[in-house]
Protein backbone atom coordinates (compact mmCIF):
# COMPACT_ATOMS: atom_id res chain seq x y z
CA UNK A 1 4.14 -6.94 -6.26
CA UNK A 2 0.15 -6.60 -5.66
CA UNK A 3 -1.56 -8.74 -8.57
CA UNK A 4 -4.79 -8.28 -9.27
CA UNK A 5 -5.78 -10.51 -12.68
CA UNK A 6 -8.79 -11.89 -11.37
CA UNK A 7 -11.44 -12.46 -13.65
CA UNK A 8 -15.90 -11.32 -13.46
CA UNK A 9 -16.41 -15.27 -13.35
CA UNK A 10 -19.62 -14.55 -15.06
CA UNK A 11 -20.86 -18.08 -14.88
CA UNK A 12 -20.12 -17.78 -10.67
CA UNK A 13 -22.75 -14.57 -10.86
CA UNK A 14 -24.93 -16.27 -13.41
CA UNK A 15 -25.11 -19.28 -11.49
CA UNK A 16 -26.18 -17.85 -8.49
CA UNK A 17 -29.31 -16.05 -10.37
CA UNK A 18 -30.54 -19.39 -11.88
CA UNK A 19 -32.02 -20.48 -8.05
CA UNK A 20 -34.37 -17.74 -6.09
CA UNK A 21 -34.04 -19.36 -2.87
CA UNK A 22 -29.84 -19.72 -3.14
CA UNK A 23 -29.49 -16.03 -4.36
CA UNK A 24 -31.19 -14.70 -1.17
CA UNK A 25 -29.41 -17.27 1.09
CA UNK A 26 -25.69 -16.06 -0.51
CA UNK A 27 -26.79 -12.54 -0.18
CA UNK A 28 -27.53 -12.73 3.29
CA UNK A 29 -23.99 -14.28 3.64
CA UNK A 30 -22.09 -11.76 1.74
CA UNK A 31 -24.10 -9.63 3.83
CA UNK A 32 -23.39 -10.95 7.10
CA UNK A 33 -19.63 -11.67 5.95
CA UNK A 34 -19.16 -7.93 4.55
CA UNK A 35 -20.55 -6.25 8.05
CA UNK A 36 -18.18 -8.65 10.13
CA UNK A 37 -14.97 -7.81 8.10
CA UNK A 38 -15.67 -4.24 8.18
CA UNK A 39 -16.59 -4.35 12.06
CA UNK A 40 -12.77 -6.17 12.74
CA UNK A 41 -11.22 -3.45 10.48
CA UNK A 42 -12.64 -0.34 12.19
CA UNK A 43 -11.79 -2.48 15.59
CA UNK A 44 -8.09 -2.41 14.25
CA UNK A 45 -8.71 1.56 13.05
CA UNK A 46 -10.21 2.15 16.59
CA UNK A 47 -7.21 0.99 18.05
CA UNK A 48 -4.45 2.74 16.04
CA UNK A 49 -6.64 6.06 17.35
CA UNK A 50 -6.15 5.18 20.52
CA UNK A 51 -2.30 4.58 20.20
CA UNK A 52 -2.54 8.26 18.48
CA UNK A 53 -4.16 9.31 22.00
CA UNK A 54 -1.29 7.72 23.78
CA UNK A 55 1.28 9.57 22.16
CA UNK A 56 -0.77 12.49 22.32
CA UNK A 57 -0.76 12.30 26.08
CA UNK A 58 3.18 11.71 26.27
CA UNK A 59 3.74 14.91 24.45
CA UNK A 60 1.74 16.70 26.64
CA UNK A 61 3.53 15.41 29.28
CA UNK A 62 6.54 16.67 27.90
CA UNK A 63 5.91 19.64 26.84
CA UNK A 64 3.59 21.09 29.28
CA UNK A 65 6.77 22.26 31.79
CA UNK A 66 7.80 24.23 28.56
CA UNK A 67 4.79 25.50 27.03
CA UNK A 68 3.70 27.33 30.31
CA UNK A 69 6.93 29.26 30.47
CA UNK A 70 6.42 29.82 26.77
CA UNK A 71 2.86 30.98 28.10
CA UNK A 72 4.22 33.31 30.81
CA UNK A 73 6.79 34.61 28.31
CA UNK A 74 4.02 35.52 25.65
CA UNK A 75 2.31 37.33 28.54
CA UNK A 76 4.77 39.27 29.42
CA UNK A 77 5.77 40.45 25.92
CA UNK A 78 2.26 41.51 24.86
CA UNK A 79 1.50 43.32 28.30
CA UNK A 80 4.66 45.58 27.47
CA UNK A 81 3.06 45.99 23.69
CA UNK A 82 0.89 48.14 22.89
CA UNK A 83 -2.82 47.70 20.60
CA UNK A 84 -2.63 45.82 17.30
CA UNK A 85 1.22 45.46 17.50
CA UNK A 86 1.12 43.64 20.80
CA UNK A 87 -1.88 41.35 20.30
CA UNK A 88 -0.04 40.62 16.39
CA UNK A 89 2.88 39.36 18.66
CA UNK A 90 0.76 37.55 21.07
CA UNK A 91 -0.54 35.72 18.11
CA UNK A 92 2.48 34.98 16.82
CA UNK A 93 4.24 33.72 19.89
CA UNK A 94 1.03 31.72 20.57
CA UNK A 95 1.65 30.12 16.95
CA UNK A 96 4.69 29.25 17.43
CA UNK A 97 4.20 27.61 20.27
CA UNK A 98 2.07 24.97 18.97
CA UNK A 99 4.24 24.34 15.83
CA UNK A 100 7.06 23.97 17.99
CA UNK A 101 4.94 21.32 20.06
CA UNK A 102 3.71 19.94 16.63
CA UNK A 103 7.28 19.68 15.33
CA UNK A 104 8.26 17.95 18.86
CA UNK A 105 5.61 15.38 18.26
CA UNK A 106 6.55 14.29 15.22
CA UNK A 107 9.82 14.16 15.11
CA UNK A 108 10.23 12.34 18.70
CA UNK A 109 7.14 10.23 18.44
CA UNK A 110 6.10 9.79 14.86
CA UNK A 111 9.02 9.66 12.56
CA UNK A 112 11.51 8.41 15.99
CA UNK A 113 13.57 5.55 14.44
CA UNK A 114 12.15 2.83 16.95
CA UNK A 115 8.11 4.61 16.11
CA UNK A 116 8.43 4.43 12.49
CA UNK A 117 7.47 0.93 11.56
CA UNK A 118 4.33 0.89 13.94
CA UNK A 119 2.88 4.25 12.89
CA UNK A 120 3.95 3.62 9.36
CA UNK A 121 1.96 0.43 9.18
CA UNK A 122 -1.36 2.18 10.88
CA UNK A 123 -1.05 4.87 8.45
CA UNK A 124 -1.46 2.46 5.26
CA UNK A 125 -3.81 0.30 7.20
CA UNK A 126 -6.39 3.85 7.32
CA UNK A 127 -5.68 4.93 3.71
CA UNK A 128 -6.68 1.56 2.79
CA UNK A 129 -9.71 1.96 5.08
CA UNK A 130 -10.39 5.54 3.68
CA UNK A 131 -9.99 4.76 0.13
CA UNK A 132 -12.20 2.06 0.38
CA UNK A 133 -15.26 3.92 1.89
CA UNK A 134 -14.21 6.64 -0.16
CA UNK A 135 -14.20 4.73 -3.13
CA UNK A 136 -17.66 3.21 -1.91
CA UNK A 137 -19.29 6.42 -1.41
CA UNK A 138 -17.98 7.84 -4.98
CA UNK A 139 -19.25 4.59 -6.75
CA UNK A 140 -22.86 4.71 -5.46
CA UNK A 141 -23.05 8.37 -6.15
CA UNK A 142 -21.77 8.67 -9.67
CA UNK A 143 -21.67 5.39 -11.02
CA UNK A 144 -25.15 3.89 -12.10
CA UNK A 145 -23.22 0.78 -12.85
CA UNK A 146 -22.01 0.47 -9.14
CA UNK A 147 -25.62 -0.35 -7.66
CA UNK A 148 -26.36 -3.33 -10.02
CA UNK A 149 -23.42 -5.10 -8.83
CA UNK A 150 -23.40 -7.90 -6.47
CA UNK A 151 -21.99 -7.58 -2.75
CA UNK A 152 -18.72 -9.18 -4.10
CA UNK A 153 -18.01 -7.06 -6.66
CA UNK A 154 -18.30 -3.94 -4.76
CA UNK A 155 -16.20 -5.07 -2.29
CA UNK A 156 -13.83 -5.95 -5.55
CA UNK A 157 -14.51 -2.59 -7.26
CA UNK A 158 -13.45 -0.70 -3.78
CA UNK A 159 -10.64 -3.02 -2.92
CA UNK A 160 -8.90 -2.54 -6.43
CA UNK A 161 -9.22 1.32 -6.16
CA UNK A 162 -6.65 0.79 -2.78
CA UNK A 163 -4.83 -1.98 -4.41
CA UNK A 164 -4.16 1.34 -7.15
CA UNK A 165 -3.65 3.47 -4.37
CA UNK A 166 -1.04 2.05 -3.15
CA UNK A 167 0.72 0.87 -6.59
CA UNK A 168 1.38 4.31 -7.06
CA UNK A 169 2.52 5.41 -4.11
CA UNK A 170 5.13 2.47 -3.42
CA UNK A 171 5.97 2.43 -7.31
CA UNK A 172 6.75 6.09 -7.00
CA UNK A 173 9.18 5.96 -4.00
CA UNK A 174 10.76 2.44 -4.88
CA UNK A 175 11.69 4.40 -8.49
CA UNK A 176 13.15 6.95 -6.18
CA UNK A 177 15.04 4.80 -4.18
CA UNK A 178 16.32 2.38 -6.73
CA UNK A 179 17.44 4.91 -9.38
CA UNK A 180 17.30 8.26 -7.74
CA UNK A 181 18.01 8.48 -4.44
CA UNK A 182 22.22 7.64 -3.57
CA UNK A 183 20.93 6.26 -0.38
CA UNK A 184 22.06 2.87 -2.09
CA UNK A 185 24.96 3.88 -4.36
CA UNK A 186 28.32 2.17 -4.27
CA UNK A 187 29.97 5.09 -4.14
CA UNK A 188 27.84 6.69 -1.36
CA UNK A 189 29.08 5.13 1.60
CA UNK A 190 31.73 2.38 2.63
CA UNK A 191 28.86 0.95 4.13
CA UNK A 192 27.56 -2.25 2.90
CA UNK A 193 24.34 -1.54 0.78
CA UNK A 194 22.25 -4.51 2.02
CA UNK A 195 22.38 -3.19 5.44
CA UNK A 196 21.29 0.69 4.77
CA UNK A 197 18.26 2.55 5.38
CA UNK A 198 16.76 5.67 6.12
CA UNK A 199 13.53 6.84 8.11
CA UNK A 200 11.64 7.65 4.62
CA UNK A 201 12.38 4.11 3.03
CA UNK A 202 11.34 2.31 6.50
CA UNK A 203 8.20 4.60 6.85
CA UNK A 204 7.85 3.51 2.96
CA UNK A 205 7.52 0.14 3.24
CA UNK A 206 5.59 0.15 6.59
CA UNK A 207 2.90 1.61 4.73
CA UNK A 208 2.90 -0.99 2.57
CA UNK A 209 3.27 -3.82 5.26
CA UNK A 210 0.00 -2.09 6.04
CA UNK A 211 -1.44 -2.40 2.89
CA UNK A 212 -0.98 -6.01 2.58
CA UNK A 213 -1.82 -6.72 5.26
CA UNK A 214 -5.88 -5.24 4.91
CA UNK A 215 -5.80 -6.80 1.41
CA UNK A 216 -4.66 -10.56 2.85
CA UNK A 217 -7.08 -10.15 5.20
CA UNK A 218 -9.90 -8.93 2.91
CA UNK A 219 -8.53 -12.21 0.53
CA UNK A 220 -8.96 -14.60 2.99
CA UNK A 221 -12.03 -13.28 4.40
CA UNK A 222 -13.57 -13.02 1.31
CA UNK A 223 -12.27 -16.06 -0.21
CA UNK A 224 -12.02 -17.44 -2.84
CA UNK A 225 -14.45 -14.45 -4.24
CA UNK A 226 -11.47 -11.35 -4.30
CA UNK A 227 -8.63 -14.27 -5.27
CA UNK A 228 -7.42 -18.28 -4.74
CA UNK A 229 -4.53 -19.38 -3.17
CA UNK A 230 -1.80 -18.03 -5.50
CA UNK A 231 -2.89 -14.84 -4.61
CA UNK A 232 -2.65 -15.63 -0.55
CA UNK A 233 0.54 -17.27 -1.52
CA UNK A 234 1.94 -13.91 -3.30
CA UNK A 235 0.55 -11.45 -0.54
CA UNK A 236 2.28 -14.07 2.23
CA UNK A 237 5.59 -13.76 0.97
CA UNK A 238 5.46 -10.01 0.43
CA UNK A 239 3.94 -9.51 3.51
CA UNK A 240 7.33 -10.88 5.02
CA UNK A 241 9.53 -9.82 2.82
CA UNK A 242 8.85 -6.27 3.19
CA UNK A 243 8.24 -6.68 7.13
CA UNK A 244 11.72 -8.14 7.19
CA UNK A 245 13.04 -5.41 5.76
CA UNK A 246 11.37 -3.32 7.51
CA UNK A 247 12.01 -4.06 11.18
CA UNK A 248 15.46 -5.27 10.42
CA UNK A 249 17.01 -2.70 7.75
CA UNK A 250 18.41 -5.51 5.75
CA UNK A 251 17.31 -5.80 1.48
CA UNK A 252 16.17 -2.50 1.62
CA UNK A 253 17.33 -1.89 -1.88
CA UNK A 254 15.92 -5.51 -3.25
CA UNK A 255 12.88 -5.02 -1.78
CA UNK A 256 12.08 -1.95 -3.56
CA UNK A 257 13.24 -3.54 -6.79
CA UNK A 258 11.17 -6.24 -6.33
CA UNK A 259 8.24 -3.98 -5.27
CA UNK A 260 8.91 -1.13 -8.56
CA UNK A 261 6.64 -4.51 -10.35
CA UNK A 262 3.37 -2.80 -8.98
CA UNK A 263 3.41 -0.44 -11.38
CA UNK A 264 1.57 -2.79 -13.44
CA UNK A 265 -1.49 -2.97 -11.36
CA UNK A 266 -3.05 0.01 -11.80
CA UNK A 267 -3.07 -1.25 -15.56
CA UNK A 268 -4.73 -4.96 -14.01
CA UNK A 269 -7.31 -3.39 -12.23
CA UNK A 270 -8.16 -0.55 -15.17
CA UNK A 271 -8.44 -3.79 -17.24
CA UNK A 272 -10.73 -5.11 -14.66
CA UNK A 273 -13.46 -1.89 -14.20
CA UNK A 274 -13.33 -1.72 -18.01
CA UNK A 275 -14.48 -5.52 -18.58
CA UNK A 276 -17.43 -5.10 -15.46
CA UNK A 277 -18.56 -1.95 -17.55
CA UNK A 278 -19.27 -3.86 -20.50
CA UNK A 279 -16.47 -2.61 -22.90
CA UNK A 280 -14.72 -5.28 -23.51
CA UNK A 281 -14.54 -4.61 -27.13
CA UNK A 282 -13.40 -1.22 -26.56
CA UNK A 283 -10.39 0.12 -27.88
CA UNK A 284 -9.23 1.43 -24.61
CA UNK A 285 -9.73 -2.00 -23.28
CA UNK A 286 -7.05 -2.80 -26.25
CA UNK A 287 -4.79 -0.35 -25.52
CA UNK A 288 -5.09 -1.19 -21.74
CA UNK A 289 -3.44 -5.10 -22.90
CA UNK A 290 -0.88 -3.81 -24.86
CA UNK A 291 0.32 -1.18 -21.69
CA UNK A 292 0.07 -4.60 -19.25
CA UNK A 293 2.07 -6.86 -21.40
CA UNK A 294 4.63 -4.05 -21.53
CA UNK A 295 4.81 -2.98 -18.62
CA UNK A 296 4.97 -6.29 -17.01
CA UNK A 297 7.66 -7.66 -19.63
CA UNK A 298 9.79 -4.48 -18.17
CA UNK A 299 8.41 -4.68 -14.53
CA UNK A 300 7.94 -8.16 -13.53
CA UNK A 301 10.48 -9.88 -15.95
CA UNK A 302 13.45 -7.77 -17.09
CA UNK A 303 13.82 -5.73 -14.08
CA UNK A 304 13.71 -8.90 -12.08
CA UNK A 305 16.74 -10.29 -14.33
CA UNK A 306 18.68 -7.09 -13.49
CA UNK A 307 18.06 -7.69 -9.47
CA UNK A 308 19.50 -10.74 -9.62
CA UNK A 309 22.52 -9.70 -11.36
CA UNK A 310 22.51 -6.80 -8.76
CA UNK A 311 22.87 -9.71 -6.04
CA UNK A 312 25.12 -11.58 -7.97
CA UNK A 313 27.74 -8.43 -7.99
CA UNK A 314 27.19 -7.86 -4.32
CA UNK A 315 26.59 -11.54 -2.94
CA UNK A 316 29.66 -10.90 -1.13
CA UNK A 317 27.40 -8.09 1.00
CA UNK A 318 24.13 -10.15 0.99
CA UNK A 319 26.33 -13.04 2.68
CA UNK A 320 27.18 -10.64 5.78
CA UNK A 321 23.04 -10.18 6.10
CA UNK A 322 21.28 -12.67 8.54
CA UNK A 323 20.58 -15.96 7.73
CA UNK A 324 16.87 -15.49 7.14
CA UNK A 325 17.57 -12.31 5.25
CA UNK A 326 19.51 -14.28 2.62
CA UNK A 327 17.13 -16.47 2.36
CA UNK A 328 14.46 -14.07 1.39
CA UNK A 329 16.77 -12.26 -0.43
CA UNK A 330 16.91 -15.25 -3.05
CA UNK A 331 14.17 -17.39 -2.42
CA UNK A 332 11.40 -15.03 -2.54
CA UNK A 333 12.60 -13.01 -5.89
CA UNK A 334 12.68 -16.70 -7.49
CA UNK A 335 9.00 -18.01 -6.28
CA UNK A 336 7.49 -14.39 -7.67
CA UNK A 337 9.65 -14.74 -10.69
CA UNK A 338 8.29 -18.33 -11.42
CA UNK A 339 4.34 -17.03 -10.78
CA UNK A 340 5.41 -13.90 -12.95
CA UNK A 341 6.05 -15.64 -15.75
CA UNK A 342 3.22 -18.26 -15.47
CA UNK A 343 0.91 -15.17 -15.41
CA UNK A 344 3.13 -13.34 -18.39
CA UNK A 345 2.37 -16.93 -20.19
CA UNK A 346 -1.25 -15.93 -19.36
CA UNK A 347 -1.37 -12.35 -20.68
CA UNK A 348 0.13 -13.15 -24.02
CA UNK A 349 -2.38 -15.72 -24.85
CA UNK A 350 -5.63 -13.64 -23.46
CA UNK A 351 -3.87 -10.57 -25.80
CA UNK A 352 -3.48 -13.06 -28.86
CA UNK A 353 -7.49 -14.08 -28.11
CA UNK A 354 -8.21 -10.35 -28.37
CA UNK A 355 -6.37 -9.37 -31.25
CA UNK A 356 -7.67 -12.22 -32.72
CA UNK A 357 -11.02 -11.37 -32.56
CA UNK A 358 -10.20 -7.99 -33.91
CA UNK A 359 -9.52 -9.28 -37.06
């Protein structure tokens, strides 16, 4: 559902070298604008660590009472022990102890039903974070091509490798879901399908709440550099859809149908790092176009055809969901549908240019 065709806009870059004065003046911006964002985000890191604290503190509440007997019970066992044998089962009872209290904390407080979306959403907001510096740190180090960029496009070049991230991941468990899992089967439950969920799908698509939420907010504070308004437009309505879902349990299934489309991006942003490195003319870089306007003809325009049939079949079941969960149910497959095939229209004639050019 993440979209990432955005072009080098050489003649943006090129512009800015024509004028001495101007270069140094946007530099300092992108500067000052780059330090800021990263500032809020670690503010927003900072404070999922201290929520981590919190819970921390509540489990040691709890299970202090127990872990002392546990204590005075290990004592007692390796004082009637003797050598190795007795400090082996000290050890062990001391091990024990803190996966128990380890187990405790994350299945009461981490993975607890009414936990789930908040921690799920911290957790992809810090993978984003760590990919990014990661991401940073490996492209200064190994890639000589990294340091002659401009301020934006490292930012781009890092913020891609989480957009990638975190195509895989969701593409990976929305496959599961959608044709694996029987979570969502017919024949599964007499319960309706629009209305089931689990703790791995919800803890799923927090994650990705999370991610789209860093990347609107690097779009916006960036902007228009890392996209325009189609893109803010496409990470809005995701951004609630999938929140919906999540918080409510409603569209589970449709929402990972709609969200199996990002498998195309790690394709889009492969395309992208291969036309900033100059190979453009490569034959990987043709090979790349032909995987994107497959994929995406599978992804982004048949699959989408099959979800609404899906609905169609079970309309009877989306009409028992809540008003605003119908809505997004249908409206927001239609919008992306629309933009997917205006960008489809896009990537057949760019393909057409570079086959063209090949012979």
């Amino acid at each position: 559902m993440n979209l990432k065709t955005r072009s080098i806009r050489s003649r943006f870059f090129h512009s800015l070298d024509s004028s001495t004065a101007q270069h140094r003046s946007t530099r300092h911006s992108q500067d000052q604008g780059e330090d800021s964002f990263h500032g809020l985000f670690s503010l927003m890191c900072l404070g999922g660590f201290f929520l981590g604290i919190t819970l921390l503190r509540r489990l040691r509440d709890i299970v202090s009472g127990g872990g002392k007997k546990k204590s005075l019970y290990s004592f007692e066992e390796a004082s009637q022990s003797k050598g190795s044998v007795a400090m082996a089962s000290e050890e062990n009872m001391t091990f024990k102890l803190y996966q128990n209290r380890a187990n405790l904390f994350v299945k009461e407080y981490l993975l607890a039903d009414s936990l789930i979306p908040y921690t799920s959403i911290i957790s992809g907001m810090l993978v984003c974070k760590m990919v990014f510096d990661l991401t940073q740190l490996i492209g200064s180090n190994y890639f000589k091509i990294y340091s002659s960029f401009s301020k934006v496009q490292r930012i781009e070049w890092n913020n891609r490798a989480a957009s990638t991230t975190h195509a895989i991941f969701i593409t990976t468990i929305s496959l599961y879901f959608v044709f694996c899992s029987n979570l969502f089967w017919d024949s599964h439950s007499p319960e309706f399908i629009t209305v089931r969920s689990s703790s791995l799908s919800t803890f799923a698509l927090g994650a990705s709440v999370g991610y789209f939420v860093s990347d609107l907010g690097m779009i916006l504070w960036f902007f228009p550099s890392l996209g325009g308004y189609e893109y803010v437009i496409h990470h809005l309505l995701s951004l609630v859809a999938v929140a919906y879902s999540m918080f409510s349990g409603e569209g589970q299934l449709y929402t990972f149908m709609v969200l199996i489309s990002e498998t195309t991006t790690p394709g889009i942003n492969l395309r992208w790092y291969l036309d900033v490195a100059g190979m453009k003319k490569s034959k990987a870089y043709l090979i790349n176009g032909v995987v994107i306007f497959i994929s995406w003809l599978v992804a982004r325009i048949l699959l989408f055809i099959y979800m609404f049939y899906h609905v169609y079949l079970h309309f009877h079941q989306v009409e028992q969901m809540q008003p605003f969960g119908q809505i997004l149910v249908v409206a927001v497959p239609v919008v992306l549908s629309v933009m997917n095939l205006v960008w489809f229209a896009k990537i057949i004639k760019g393909l057409r240019k570079t086959l063209a050019k090949r012979q």
